[in-house]
C-alpha atoms as a PDB file:
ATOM      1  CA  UNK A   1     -19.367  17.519 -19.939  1.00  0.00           C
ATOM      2  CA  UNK A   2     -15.861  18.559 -19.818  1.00  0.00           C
ATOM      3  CA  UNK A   3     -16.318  19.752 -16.375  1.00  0.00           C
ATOM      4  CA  UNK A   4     -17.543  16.181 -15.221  1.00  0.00           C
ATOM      5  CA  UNK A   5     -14.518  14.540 -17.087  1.00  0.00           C
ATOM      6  CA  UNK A   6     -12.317  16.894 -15.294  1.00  0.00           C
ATOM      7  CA  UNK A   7     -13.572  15.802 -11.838  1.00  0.00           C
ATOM      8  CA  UNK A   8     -13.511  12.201 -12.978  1.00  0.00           C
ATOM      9  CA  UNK A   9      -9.905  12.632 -13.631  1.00  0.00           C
ATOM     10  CA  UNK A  10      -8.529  14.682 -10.691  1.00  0.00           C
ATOM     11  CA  UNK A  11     -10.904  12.186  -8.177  1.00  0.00           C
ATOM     12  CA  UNK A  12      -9.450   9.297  -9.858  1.00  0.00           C
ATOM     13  CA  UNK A  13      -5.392  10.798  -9.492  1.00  0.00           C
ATOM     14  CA  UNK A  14      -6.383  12.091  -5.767  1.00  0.00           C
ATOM     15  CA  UNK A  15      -7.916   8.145  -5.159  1.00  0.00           C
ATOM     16  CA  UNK A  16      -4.470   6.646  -6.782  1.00  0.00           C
ATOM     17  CA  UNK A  17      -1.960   8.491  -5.278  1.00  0.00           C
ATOM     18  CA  UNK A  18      -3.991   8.287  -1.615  1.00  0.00           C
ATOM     19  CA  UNK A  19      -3.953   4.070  -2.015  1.00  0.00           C
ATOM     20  CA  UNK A  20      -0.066   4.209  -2.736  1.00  0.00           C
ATOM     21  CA  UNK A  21       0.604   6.322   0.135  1.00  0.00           C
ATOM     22  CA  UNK A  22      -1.418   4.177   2.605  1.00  0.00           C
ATOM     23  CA  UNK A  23       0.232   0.940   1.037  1.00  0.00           C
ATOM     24  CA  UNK A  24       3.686   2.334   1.479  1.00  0.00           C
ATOM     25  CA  UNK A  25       2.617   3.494   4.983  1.00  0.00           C
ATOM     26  CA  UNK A  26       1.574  -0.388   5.578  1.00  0.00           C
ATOM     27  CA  UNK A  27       4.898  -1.539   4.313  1.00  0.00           C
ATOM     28  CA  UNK A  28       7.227   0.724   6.473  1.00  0.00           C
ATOM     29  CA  UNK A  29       5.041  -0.980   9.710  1.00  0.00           C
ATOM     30  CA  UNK A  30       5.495  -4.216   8.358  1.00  0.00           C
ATOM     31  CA  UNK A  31       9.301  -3.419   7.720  1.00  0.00           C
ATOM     32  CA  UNK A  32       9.371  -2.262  11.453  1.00  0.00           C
ATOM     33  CA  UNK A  33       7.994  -5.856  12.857  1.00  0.00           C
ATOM     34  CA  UNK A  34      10.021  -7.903  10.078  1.00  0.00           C
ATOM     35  CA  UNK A  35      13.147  -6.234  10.915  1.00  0.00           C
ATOM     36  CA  UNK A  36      12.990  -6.843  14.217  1.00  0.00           C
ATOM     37  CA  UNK A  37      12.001 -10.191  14.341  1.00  0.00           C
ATOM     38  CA  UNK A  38      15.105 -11.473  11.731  1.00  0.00           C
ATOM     39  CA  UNK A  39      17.386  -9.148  13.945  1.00  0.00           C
ATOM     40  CA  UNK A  40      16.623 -11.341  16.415  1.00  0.00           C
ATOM     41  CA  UNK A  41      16.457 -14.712  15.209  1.00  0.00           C
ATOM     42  CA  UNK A  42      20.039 -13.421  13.875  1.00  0.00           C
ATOM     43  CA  UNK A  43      21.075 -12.614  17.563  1.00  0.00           C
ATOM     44  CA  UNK A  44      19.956 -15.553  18.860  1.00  0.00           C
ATOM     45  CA  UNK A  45      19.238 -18.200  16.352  1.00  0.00           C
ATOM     46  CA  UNK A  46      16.248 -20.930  17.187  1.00  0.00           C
ATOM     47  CA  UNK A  47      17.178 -24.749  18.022  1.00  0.00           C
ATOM     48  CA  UNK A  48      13.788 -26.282  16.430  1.00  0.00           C
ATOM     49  CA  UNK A  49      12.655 -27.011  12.687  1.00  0.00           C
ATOM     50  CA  UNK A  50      10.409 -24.715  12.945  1.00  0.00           C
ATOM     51  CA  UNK A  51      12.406 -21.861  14.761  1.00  0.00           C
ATOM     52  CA  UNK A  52      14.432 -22.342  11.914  1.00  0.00           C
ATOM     53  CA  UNK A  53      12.217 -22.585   9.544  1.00  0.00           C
ATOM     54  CA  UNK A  54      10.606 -19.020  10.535  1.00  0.00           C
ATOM     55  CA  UNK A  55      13.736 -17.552  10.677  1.00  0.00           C
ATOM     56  CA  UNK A  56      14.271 -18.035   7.727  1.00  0.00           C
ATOM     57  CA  UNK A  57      10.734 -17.031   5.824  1.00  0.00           C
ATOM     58  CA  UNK A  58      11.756 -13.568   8.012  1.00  0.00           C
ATOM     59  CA  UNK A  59      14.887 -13.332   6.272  1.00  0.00           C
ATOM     60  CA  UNK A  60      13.026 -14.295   2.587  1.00  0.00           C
ATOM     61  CA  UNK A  61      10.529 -11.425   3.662  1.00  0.00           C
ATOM     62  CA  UNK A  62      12.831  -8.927   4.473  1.00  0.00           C
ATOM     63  CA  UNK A  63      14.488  -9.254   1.393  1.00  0.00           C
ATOM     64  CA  UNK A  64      11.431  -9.040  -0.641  1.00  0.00           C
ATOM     65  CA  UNK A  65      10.019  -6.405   0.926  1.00  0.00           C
ATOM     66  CA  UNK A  66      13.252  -4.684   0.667  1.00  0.00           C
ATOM     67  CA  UNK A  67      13.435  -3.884   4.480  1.00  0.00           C
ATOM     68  CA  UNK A  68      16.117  -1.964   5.994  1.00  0.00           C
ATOM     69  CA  UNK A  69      19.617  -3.536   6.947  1.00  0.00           C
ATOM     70  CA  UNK A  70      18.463  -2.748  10.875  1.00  0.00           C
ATOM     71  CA  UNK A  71      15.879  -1.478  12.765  1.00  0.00           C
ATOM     72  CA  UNK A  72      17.444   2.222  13.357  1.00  0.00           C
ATOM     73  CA  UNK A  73      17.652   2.887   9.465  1.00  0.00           C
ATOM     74  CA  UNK A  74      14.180   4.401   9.497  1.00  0.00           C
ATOM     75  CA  UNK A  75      14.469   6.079  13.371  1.00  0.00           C
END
């Protein structure tokens, strides 16, 4: 019985700490396209509502997802 528990345990550690390194793997890829895409609205800012308006839900994303300040941080 304390065998089993034992295995419970370590499968359920080995199944958390797998999930946080896949989500912080899918983070740092969504960092990568984020990053770029408010670098370049920054560059070149858009003319319409909506240009704007995406622009600026880029910006709001990068700062919640606490991207890099540019694109080479990570490279």
């Amino acid at each position: 019985m304390i065998v089993s528990f034992l295995f419970a345990l370590v499968a359920t550690i080995s199944s958390m700490v797998y999930a946080n390194a896949v989500a912080r793997h899918s983070v740092q890829n969504l960092c990568d396209l984020v990053v770029t895409l408010d670098d370049t609205y920054r560059a070149t800012p858009p003319q319409t509502p909506t240009g704007r308006q995406l622009a600026h839900q880029m910006s709001d994303l990068r700062s919640r997802l606490d991207c890099p300040s540019s694109a080479s941080a990570r490279a």
